[in-house]
C-alpha atoms as a PDB file:
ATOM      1  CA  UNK A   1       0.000   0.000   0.000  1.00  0.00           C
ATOM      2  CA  UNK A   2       1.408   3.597  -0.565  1.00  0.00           C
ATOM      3  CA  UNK A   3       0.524   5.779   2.068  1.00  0.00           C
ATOM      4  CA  UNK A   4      -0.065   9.411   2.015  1.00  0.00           C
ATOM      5  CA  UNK A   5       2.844  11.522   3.325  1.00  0.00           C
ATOM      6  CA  UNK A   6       1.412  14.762   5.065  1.00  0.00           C
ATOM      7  CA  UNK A   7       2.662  18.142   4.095  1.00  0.00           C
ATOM      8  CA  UNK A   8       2.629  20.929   6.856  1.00  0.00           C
ATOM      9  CA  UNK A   9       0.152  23.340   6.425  1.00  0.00           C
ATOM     10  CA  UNK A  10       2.143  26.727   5.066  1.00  0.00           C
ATOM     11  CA  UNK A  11      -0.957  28.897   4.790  1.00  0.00           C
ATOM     12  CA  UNK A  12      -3.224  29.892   1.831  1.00  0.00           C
ATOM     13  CA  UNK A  13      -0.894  32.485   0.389  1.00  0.00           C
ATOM     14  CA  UNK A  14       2.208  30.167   0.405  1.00  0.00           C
ATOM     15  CA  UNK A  15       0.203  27.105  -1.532  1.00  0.00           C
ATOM     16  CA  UNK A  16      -1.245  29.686  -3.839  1.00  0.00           C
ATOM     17  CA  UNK A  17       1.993  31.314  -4.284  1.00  0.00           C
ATOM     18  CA  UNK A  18       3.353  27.981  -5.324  1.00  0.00           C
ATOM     19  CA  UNK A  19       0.612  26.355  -6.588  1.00  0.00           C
ATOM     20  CA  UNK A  20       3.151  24.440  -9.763  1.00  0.00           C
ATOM     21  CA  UNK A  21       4.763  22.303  -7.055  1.00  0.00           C
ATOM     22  CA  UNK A  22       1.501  21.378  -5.940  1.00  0.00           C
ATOM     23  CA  UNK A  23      -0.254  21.431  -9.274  1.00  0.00           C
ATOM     24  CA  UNK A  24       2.523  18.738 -10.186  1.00  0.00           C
ATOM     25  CA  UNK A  25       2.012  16.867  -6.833  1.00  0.00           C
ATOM     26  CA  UNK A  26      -1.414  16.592  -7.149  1.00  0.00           C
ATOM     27  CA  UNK A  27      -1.098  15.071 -10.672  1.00  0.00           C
ATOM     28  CA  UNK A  28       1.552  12.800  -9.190  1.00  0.00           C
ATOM     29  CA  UNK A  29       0.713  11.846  -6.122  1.00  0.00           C
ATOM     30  CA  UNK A  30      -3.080  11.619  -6.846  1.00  0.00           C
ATOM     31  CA  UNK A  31      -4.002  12.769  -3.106  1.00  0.00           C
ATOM     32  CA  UNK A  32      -2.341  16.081  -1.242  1.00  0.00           C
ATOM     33  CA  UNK A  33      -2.811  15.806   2.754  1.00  0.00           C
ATOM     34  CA  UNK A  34      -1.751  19.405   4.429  1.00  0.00           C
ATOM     35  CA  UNK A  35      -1.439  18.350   7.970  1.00  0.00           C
ATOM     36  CA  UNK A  36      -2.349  20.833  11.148  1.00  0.00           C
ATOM     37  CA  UNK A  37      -4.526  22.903   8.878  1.00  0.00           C
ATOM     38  CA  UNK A  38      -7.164  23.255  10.941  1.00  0.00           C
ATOM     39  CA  UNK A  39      -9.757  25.493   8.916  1.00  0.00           C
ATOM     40  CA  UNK A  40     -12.633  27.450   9.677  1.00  0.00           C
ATOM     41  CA  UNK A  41     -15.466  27.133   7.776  1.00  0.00           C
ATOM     42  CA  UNK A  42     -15.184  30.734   5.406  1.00  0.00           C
ATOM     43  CA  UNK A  43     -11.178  29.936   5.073  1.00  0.00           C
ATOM     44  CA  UNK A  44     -11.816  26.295   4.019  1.00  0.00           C
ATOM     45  CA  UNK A  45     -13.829  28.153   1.104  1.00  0.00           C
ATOM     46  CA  UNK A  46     -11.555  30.879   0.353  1.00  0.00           C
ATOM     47  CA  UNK A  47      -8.637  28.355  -0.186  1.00  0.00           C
ATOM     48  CA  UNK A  48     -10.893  25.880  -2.420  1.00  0.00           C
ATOM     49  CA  UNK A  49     -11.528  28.985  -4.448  1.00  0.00           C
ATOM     50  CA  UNK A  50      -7.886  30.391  -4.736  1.00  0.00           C
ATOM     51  CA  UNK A  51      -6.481  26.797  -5.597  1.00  0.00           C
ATOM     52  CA  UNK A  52      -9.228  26.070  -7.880  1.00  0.00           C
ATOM     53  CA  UNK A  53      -8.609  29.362  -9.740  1.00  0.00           C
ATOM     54  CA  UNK A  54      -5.043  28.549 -10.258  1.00  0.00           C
ATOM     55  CA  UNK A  55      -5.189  24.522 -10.715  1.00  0.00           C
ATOM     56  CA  UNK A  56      -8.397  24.869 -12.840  1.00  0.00           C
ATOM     57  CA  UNK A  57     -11.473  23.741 -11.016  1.00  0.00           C
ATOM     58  CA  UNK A  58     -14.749  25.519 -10.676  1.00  0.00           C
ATOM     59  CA  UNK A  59     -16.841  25.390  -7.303  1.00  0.00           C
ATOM     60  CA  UNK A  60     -20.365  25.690  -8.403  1.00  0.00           C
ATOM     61  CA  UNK A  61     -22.074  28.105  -5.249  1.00  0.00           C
ATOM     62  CA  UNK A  62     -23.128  27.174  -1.579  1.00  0.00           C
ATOM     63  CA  UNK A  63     -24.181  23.688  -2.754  1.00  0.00           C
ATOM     64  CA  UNK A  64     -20.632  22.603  -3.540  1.00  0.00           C
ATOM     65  CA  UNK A  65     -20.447  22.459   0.166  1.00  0.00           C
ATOM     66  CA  UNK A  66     -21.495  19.881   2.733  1.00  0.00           C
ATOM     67  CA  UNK A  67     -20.863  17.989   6.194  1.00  0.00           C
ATOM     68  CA  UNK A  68     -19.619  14.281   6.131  1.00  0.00           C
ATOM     69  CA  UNK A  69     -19.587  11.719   9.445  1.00  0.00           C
ATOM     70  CA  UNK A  70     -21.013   8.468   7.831  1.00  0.00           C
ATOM     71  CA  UNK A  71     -23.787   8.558   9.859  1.00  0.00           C
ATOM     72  CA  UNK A  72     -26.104   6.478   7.791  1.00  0.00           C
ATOM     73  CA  UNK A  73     -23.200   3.416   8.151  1.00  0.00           C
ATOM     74  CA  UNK A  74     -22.866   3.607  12.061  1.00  0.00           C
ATOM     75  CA  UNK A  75     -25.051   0.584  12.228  1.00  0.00           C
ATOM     76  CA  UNK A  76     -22.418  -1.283  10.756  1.00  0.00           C
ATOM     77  CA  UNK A  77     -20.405  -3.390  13.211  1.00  0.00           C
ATOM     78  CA  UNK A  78     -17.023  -2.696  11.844  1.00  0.00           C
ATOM     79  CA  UNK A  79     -12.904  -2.778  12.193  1.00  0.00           C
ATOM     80  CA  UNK A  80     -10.261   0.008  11.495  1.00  0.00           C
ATOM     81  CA  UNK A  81      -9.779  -2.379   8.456  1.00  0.00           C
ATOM     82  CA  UNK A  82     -13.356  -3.102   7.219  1.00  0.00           C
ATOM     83  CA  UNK A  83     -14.826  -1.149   4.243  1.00  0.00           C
ATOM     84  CA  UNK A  84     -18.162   0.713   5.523  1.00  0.00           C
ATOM     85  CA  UNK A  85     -17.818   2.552   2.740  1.00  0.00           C
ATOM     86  CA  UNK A  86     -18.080   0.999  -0.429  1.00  0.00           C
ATOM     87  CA  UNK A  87     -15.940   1.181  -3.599  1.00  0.00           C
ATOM     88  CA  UNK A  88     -17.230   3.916  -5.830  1.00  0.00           C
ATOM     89  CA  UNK A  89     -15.816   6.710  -8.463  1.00  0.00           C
ATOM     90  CA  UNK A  90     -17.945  10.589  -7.630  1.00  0.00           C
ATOM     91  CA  UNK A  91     -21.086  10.644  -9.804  1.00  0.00           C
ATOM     92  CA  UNK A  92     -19.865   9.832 -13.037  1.00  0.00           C
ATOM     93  CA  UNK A  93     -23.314  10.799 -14.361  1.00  0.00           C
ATOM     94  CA  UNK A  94     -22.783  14.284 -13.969  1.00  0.00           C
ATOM     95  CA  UNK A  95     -22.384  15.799 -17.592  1.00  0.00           C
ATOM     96  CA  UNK A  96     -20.407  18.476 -15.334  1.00  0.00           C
ATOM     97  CA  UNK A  97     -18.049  16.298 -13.597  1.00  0.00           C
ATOM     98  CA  UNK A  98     -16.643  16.424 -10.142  1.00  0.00           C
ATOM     99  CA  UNK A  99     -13.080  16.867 -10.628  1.00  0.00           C
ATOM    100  CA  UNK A 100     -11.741  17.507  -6.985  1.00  0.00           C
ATOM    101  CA  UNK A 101     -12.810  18.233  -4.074  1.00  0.00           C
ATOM    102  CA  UNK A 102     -11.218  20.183  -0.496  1.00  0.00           C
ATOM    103  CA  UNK A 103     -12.379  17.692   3.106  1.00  0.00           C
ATOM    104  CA  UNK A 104     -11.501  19.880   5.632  1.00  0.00           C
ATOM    105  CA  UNK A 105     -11.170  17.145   8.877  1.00  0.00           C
ATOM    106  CA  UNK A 106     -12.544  19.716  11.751  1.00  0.00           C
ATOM    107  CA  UNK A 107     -13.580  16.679  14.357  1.00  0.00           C
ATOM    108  CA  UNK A 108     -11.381  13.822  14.904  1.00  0.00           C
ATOM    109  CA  UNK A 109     -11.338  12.098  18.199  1.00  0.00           C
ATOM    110  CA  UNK A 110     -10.726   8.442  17.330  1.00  0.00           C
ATOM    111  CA  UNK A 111      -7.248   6.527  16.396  1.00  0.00           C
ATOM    112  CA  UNK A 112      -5.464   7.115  13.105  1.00  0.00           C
ATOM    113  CA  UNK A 113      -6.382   3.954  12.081  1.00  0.00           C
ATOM    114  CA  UNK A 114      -9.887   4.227  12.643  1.00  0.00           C
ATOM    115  CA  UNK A 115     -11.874   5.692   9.726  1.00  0.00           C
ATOM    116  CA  UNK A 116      -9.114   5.410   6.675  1.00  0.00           C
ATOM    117  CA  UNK A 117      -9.792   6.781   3.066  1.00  0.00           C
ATOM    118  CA  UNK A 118      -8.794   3.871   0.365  1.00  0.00           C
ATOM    119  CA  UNK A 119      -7.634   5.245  -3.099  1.00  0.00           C
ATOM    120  CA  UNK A 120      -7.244   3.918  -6.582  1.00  0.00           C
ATOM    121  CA  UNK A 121      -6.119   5.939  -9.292  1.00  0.00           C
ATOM    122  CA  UNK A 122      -8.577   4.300 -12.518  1.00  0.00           C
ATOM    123  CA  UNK A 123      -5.732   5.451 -14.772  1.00  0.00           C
ATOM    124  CA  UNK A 124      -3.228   2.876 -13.823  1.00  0.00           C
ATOM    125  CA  UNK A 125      -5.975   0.680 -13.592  1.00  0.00           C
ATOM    126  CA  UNK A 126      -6.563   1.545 -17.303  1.00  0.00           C
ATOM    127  CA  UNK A 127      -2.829   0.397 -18.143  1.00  0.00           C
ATOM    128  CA  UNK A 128      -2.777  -2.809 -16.334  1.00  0.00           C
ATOM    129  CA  UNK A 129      -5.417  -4.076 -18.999  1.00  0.00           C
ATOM    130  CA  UNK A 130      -4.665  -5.446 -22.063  1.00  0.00           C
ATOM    131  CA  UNK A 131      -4.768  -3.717 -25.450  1.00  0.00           C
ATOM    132  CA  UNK A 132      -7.645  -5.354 -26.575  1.00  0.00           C
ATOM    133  CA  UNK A 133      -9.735  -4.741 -22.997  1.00  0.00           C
ATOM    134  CA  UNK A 134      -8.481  -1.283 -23.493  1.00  0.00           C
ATOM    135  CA  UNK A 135      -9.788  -0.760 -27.037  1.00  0.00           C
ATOM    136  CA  UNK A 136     -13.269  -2.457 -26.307  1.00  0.00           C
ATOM    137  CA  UNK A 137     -14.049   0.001 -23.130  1.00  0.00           C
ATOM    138  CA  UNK A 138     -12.647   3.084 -25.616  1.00  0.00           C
ATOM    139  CA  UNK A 139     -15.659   2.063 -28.121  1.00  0.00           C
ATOM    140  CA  UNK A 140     -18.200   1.257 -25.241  1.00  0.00           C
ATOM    141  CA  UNK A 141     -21.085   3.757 -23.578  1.00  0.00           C
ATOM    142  CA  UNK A 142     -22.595   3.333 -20.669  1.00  0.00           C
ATOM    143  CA  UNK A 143     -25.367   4.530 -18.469  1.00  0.00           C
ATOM    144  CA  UNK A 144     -26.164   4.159 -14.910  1.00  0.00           C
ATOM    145  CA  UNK A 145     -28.824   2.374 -13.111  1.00  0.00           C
ATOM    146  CA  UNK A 146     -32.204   4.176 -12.811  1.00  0.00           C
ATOM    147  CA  UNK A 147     -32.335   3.269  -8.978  1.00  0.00           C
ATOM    148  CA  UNK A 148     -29.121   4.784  -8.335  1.00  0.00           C
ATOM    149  CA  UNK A 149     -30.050   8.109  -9.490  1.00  0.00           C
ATOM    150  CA  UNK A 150     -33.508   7.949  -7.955  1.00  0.00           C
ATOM    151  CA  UNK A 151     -32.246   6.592  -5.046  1.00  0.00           C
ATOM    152  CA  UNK A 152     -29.791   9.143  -4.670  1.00  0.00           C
ATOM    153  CA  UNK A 153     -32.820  11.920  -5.525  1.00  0.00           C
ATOM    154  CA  UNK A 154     -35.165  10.304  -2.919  1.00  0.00           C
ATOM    155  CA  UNK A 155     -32.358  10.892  -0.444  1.00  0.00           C
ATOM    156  CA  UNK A 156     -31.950  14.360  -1.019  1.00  0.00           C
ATOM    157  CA  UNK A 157     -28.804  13.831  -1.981  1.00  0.00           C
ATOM    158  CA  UNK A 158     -29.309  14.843  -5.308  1.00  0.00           C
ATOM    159  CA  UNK A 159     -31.570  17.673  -6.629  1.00  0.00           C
ATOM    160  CA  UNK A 160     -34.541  16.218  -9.207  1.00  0.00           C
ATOM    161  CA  UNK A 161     -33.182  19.325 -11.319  1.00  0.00           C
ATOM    162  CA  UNK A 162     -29.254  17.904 -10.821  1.00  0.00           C
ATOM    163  CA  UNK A 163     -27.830  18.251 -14.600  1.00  0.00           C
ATOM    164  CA  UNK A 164     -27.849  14.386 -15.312  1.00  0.00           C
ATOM    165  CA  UNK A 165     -26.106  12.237 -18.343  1.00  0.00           C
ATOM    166  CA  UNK A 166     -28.013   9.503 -20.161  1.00  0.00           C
ATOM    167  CA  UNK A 167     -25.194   7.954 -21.487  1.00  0.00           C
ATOM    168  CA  UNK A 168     -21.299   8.527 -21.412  1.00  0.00           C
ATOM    169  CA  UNK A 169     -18.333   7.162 -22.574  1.00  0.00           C
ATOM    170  CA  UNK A 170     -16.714   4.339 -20.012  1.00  0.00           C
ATOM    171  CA  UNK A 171     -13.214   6.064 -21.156  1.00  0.00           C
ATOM    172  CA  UNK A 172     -12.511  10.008 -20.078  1.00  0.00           C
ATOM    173  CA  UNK A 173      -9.037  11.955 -20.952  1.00  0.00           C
ATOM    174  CA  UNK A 174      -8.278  13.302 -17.282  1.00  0.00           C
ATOM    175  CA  UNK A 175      -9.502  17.191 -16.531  1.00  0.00           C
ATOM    176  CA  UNK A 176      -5.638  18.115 -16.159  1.00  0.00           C
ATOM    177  CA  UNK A 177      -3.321  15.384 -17.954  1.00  0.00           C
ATOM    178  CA  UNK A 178      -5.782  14.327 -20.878  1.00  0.00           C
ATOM    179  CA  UNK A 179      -4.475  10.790 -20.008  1.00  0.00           C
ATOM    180  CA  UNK A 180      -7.206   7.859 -20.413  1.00  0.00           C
ATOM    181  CA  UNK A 181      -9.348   7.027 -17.102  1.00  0.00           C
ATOM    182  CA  UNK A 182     -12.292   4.245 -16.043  1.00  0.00           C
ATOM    183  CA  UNK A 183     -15.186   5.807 -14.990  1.00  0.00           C
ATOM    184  CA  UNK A 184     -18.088   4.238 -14.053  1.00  0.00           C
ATOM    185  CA  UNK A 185     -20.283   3.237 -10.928  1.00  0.00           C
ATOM    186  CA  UNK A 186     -19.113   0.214  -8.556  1.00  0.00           C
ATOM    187  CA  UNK A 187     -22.265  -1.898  -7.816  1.00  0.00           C
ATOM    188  CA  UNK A 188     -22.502  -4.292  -5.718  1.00  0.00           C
ATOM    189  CA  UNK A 189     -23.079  -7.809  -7.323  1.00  0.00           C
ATOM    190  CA  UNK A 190     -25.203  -8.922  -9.123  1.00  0.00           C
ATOM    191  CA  UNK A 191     -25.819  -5.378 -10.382  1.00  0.00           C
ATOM    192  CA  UNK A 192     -23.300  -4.246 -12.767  1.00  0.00           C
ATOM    193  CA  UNK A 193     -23.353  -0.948 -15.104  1.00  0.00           C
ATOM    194  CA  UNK A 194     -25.122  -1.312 -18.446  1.00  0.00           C
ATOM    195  CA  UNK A 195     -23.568  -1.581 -21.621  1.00  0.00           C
ATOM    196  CA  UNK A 196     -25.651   0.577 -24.125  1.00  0.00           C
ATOM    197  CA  UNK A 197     -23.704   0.708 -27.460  1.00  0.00           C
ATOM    198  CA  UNK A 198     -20.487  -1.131 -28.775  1.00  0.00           C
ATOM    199  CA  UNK A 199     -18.741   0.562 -31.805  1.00  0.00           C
ATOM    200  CA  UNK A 200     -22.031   2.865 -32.230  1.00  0.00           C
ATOM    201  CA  UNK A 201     -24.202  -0.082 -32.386  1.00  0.00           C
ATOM    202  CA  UNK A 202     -26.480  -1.757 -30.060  1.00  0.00           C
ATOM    203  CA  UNK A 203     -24.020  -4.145 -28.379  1.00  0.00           C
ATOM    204  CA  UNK A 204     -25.060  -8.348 -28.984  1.00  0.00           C
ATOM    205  CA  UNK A 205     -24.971 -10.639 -26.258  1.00  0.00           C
ATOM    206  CA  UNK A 206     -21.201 -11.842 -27.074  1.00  0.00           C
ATOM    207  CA  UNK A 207     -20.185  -8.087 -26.292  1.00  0.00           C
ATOM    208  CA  UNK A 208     -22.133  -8.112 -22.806  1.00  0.00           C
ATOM    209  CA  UNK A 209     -20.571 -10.944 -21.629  1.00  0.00           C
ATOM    210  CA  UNK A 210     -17.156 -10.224 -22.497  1.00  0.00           C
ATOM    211  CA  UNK A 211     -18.083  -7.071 -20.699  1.00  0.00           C
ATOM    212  CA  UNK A 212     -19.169  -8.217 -17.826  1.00  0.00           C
ATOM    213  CA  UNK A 213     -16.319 -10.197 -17.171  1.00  0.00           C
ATOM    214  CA  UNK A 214     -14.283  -7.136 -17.895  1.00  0.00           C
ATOM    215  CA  UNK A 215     -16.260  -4.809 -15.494  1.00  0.00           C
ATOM    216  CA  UNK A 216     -15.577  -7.709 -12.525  1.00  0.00           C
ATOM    217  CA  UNK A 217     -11.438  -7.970 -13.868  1.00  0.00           C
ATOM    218  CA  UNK A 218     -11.698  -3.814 -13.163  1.00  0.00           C
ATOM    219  CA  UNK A 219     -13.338  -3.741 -10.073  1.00  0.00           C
ATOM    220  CA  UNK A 220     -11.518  -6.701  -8.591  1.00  0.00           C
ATOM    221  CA  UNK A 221      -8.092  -4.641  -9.035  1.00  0.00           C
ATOM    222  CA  UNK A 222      -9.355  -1.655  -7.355  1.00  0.00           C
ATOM    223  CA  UNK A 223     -10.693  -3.573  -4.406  1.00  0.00           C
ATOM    224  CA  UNK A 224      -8.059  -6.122  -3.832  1.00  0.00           C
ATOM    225  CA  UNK A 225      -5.208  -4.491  -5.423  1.00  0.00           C
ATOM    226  CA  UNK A 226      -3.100  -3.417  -2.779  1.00  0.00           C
ATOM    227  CA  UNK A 227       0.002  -2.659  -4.611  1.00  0.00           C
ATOM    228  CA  UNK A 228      -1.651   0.386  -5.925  1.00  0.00           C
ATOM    229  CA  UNK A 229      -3.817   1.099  -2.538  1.00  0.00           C
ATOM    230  CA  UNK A 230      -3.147   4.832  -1.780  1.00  0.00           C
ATOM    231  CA  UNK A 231      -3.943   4.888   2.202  1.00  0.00           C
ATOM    232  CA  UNK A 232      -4.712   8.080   4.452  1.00  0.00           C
ATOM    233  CA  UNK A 233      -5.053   7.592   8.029  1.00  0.00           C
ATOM    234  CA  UNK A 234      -6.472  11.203   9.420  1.00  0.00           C
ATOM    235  CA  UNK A 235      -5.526  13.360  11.751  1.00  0.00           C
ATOM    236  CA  UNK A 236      -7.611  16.576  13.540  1.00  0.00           C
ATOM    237  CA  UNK A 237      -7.114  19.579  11.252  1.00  0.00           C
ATOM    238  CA  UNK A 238      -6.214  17.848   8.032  1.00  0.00           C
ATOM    239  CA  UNK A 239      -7.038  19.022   4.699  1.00  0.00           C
ATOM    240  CA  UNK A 240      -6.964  16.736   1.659  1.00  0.00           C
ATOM    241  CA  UNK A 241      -7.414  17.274  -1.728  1.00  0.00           C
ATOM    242  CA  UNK A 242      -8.370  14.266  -3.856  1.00  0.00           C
ATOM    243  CA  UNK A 243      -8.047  14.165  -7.449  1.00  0.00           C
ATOM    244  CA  UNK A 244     -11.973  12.756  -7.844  1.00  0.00           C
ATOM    245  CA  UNK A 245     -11.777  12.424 -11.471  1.00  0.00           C
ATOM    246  CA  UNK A 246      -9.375   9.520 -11.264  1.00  0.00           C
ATOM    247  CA  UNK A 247     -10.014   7.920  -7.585  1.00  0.00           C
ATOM    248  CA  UNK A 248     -11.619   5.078  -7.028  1.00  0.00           C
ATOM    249  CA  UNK A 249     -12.561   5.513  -2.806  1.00  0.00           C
ATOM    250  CA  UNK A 250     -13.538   3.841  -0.037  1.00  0.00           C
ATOM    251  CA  UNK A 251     -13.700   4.018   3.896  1.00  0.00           C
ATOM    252  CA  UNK A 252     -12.965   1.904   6.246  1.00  0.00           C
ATOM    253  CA  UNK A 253     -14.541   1.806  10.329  1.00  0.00           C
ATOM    254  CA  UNK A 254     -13.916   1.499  13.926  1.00  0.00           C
ATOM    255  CA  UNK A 255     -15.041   4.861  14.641  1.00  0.00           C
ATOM    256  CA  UNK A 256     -18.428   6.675  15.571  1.00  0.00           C
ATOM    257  CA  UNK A 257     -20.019   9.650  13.745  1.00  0.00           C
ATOM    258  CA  UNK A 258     -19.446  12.038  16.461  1.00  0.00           C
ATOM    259  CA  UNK A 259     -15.560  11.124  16.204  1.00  0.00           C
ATOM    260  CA  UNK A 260     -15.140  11.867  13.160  1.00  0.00           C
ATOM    261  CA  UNK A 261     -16.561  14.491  10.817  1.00  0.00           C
ATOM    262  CA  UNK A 262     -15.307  16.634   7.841  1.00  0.00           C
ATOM    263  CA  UNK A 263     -16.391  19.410   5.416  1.00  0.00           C
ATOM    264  CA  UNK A 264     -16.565  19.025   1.816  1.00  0.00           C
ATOM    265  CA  UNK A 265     -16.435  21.421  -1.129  1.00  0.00           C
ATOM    266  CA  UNK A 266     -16.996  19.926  -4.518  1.00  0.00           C
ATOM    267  CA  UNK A 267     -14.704  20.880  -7.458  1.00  0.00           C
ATOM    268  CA  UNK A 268     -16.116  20.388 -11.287  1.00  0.00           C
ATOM    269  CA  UNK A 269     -14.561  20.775 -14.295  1.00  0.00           C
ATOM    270  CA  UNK A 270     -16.117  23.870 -15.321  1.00  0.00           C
ATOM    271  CA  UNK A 271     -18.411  26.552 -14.057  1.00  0.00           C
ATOM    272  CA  UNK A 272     -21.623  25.549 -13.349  1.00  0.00           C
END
């Protein structure tokens, strides 16, 4: 597993003044931790929207922003190591995508081991395939589940009037590299992310199959993978900035809500 190495917090000024460094870092590394930030609410925002101006991410108003404990999983009897969490890639659906995002960790009272964040980059997942698994998800599209998105709706965690995508290519050039990524929804089995067209053409039953078995190959890597694992173990004050475009996440337990909660502020790819 590669674990994420914490960068003191040097202020907003000083990452703004050298945002190249972590402009590069971020496209490296995949995930930037600044340690002993420790945030208020209105400077949270104001660095979001200085980075975002000079990386190239748009915040779209007031609902970019929102309050994370994983409430709705504290049922779950759970280890430091279990996923509560499951697998998933940021709304892929969104025809303006969530490329980024600032979590602002303002309440952590539990062990660092408690409550880790699981990354994947989809990108090197994309280069571990083959060439011919890479050129049959470059001429697939795909759509996501109705019940996902009205679940998701239902829950108030999406607006009815949220900008939605019917369909969308399983293959996106990153928002800042142009490099080739795997996007699509994780669902757990025996639901799996519809195939809608092969090479412009209704796919046949042959082509289903084969992708099928090349959805599981994909999502077996990012869960069991560990080799490319990027691991985060918090601490009170951090602030991380994940490249959401590319990441494959997940969370793992042993905590409780109250221990450990975080602001988030949504980055897209272009102004909404």
């Amino acid at each position: 597993m590669i674990k994420v190495e914490p960068v003191e917090f040097p202020g907003i000024d000083a990452v703004v003044s050298n945002i190249d460094y972590y402009k590069d870092k971020l496209i490296s590394d995949s995930v930037i931790c600044f340690r002993n930030a420790n945030l208020t609410e209105k400077e949270h925002f104001e660095f979001g929207r200085k980075v975002g101006q000079a990386i190239g991410w748009f915040h779209a108003d007031e609902s970019s922003k929102y309050v994370e404990n994983h409430e709705r999983k504290s049922e779950i009897v759970s280890g430091p190591d279990d996923v509560i969490v499951e697998w998933h890639v940021e709304h892929t659906y969104y025809t303006n995508p969530i490329v980024a995002a600032t979590w602002n960790m303002y309440n952590f009272k539990t062990n660092p081991e408690n409550g880790k964040t699981y990354f994947v980059d989809t990108g090197l997942v994309f280069d571990m395939l083959t060439e011919q698994e890479q050129q049959f998800l470059r001429d697939s599209i795909i759509t996501e589940p109705d019940f996902i998105k009205d679940s998701q709706v239902k829950s108030g965690y999406l607006s009815s009037s949220t900008n939605l995508s019917d369909q969308h290519p399983i293959i996106d050039n990153h928002w800042l590299t142009n490099k080739p990524i795997i996007r699509f929804m994780i669902l757990p089995e025996p639901h799996i992310v519809p195939l809608v067209s092969y090479k412009n053409e209704a796919p046949s039953q042959e082509s289903l199959d084969y992708f099928k078995s090349l959805i599981r190959k994909i999502e077996k890597i990012i869960m069991e993978n560990e080799d490319i694992r990027i691991v985060h173990n918090w601490q009170q004050g951090d602030l991380v900035i994940p490249d959401l475009f590319k990441l494959a996440h997940a969370v793992t337990g042993g905590f409780k809500p109250e221990d450990r909660e975080f602001r988030g502020i949504w980055a897209y790819r272009s102004l909404c």
